[in-house]
N, C-alpha and C. Protein backbone atom coordinates (compact mmCIF):
# COMPACT_ATOMS: atom_id res chain seq x y z
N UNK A 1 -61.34 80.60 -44.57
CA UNK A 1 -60.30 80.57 -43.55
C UNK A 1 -59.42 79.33 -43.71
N UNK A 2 -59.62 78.52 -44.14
CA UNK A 2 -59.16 76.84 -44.13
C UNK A 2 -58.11 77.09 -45.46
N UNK A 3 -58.69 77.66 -46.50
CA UNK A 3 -57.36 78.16 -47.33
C UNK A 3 -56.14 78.85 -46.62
N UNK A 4 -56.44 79.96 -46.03
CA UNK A 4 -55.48 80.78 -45.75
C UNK A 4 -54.58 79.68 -44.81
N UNK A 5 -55.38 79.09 -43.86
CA UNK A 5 -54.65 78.49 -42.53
C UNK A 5 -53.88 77.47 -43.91
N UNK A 6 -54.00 77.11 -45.19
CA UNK A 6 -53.42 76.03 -45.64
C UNK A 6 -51.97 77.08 -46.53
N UNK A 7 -52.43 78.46 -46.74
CA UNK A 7 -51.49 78.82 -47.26
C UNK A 7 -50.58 79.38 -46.27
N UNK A 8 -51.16 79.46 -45.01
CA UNK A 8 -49.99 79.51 -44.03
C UNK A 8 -48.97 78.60 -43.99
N UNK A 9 -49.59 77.41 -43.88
CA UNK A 9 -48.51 75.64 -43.93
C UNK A 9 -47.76 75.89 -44.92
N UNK A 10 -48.30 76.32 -46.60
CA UNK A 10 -47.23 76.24 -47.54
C UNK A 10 -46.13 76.85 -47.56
N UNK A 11 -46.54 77.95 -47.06
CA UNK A 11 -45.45 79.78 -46.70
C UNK A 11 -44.68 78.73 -45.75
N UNK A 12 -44.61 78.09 -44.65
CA UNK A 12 -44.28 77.35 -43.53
C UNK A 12 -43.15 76.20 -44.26
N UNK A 13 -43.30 75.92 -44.94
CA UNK A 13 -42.84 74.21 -45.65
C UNK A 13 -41.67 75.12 -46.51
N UNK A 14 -42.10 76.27 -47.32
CA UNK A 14 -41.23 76.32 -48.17
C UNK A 14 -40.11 77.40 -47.17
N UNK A 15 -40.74 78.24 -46.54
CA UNK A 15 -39.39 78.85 -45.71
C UNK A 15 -38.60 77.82 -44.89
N UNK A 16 -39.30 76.83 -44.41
CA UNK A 16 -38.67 75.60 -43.70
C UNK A 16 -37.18 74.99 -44.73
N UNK A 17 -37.90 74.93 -45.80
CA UNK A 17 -36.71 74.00 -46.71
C UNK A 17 -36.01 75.27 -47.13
N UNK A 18 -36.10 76.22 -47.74
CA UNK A 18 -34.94 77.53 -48.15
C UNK A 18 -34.52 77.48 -46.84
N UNK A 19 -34.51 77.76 -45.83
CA UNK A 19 -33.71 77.91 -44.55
C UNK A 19 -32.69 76.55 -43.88
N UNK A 20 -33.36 75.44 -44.53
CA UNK A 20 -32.80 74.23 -43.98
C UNK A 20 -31.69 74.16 -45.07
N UNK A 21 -31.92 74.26 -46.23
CA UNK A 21 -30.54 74.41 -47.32
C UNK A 21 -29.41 75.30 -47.33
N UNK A 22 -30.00 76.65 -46.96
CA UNK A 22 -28.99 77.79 -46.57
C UNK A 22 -28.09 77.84 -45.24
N UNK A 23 -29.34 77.18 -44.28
CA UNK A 23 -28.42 76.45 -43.10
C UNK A 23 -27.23 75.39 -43.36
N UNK A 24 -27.82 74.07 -43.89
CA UNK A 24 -26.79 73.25 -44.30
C UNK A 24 -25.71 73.77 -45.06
N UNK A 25 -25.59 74.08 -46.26
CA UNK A 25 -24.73 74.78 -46.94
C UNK A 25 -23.28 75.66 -46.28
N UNK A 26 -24.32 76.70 -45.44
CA UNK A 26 -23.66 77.80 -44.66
C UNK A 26 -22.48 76.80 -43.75
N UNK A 27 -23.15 75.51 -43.18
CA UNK A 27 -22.04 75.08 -42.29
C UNK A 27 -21.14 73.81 -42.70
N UNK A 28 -21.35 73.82 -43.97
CA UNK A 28 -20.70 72.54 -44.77
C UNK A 28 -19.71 73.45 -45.24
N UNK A 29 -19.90 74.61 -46.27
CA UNK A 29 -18.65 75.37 -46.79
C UNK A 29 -17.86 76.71 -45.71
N UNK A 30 -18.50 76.76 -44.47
CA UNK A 30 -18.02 78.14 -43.40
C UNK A 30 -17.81 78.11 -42.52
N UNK A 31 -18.50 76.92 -41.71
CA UNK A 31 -18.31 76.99 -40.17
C UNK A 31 -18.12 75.20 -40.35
N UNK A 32 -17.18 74.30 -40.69
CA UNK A 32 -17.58 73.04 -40.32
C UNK A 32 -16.65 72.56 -39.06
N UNK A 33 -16.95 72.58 -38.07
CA UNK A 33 -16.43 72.59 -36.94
C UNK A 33 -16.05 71.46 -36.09
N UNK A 34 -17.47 70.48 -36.02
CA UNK A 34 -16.93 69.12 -35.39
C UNK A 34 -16.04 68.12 -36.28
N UNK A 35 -15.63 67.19 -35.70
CA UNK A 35 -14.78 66.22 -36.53
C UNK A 35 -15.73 65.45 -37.73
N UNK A 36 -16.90 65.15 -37.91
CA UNK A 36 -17.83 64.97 -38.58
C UNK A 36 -18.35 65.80 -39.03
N UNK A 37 -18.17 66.10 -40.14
CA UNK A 37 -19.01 67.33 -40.76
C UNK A 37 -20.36 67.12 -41.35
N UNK A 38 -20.47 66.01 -41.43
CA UNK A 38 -21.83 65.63 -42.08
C UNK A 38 -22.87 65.65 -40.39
N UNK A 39 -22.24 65.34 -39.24
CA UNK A 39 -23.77 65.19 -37.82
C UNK A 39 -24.06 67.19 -37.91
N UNK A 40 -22.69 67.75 -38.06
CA UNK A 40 -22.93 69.31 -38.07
C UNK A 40 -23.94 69.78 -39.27
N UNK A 41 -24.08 69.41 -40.31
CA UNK A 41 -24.49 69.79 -41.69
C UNK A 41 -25.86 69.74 -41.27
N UNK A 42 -26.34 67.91 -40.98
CA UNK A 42 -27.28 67.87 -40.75
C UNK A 42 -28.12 68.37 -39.29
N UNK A 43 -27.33 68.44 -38.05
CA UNK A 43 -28.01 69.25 -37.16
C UNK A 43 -28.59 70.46 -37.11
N UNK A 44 -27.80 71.64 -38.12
CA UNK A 44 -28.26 72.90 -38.67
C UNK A 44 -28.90 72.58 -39.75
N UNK A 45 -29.10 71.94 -40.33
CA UNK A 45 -30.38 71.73 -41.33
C UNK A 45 -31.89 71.33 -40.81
N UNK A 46 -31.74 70.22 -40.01
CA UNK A 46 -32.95 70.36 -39.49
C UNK A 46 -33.71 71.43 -38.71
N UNK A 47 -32.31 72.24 -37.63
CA UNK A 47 -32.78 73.38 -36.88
C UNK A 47 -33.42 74.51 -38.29
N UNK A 48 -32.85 74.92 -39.02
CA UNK A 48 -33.10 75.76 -39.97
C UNK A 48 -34.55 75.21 -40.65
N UNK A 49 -34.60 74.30 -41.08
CA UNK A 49 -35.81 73.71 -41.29
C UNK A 49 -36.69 74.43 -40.47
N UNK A 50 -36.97 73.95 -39.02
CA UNK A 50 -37.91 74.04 -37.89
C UNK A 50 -38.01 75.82 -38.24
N UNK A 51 -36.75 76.50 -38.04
CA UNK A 51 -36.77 78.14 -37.93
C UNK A 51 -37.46 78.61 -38.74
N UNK A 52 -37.02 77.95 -40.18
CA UNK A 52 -37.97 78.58 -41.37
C UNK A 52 -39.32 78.39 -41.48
N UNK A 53 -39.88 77.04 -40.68
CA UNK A 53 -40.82 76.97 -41.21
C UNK A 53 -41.73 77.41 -40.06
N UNK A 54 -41.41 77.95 -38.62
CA UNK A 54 -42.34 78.84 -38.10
C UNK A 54 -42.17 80.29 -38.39
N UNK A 55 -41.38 80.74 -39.09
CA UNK A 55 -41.23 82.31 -39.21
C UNK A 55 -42.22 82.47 -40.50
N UNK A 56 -42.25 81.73 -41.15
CA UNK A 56 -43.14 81.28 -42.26
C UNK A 56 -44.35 81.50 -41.49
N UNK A 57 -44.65 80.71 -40.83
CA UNK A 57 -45.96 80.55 -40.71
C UNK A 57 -46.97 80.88 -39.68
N UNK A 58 -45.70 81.82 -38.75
CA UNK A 58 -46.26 82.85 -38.05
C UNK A 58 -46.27 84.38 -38.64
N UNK A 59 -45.67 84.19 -39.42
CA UNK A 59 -45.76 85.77 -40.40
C UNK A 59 -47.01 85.67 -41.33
N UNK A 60 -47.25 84.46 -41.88
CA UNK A 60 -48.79 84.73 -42.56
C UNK A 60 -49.85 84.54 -41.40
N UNK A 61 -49.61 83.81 -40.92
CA UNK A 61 -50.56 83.99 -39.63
C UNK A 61 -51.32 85.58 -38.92
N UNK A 62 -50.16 86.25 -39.00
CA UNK A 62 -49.82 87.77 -38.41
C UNK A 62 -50.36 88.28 -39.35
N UNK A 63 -49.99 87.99 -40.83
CA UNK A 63 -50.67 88.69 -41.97
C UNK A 63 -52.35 89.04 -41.82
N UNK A 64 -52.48 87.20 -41.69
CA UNK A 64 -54.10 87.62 -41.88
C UNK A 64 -54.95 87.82 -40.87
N UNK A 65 -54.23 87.62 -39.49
CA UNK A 65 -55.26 88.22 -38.58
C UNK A 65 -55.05 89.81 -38.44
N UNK A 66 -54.05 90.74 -39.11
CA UNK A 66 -54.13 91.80 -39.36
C UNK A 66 -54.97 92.09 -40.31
N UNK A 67 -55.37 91.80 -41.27
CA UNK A 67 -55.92 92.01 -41.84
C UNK A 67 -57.48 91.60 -41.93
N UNK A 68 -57.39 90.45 -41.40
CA UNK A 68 -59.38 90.39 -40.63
C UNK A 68 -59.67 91.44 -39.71
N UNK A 69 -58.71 91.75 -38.84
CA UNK A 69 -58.75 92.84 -37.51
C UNK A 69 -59.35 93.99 -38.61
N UNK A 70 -59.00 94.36 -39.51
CA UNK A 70 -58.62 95.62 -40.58
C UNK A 70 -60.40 95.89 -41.42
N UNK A 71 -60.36 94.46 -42.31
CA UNK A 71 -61.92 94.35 -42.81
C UNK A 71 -62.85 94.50 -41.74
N UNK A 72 -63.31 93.95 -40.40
CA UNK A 72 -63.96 94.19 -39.70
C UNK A 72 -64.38 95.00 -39.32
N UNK A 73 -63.02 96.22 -38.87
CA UNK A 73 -63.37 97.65 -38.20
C UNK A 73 -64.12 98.21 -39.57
N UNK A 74 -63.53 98.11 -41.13
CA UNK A 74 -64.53 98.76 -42.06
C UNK A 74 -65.81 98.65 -41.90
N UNK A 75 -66.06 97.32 -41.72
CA UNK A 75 -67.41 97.03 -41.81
C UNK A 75 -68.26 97.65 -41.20
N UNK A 76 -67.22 97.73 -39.49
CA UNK A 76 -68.43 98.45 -38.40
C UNK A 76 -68.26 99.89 -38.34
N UNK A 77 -67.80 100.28 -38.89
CA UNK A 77 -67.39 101.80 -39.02
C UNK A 77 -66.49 102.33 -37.74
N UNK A 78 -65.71 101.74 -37.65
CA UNK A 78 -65.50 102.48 -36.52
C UNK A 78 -63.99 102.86 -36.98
């Protein structure tokens, strides 16, 4: 279990940073809106960060307690 919960974090870290880059990016070349474009760049980067890295890591989360739910019922036959 201590693996999985660790490959949850990784799934977590790396959707965190692909989302925090695609965020930044997205509002540096599309939407740069305030007079500072760099407090905007970086405010949606960190949010994107945070987004990615719980969708990450509530989706493997979801993964594997579906799938313990799944081995179990085999086991007991039901």
């Amino acid at each position: 279990m201590k693996g999985k919960i660790i490959g949850a974090l990784m799934s977590g870290i790396f959707g965190g940073i692909l989302c925090s880059i695609i965020s930044g990016l997205l509002n540096f070349f599309i939407f740069p809106f305030p007079k500072n474009v760099m407090d905007n760049v970086m405010g949606h980067t960190i949010s994107g960060f945070f987004c990615g890295f719980f969708a990450g890591l509530i989706g493997v989360l979801m993964h594997i307690k579906l799938h313990t739910d799944n081995k179990s019922r085999v086991k007991s036959g039901c």
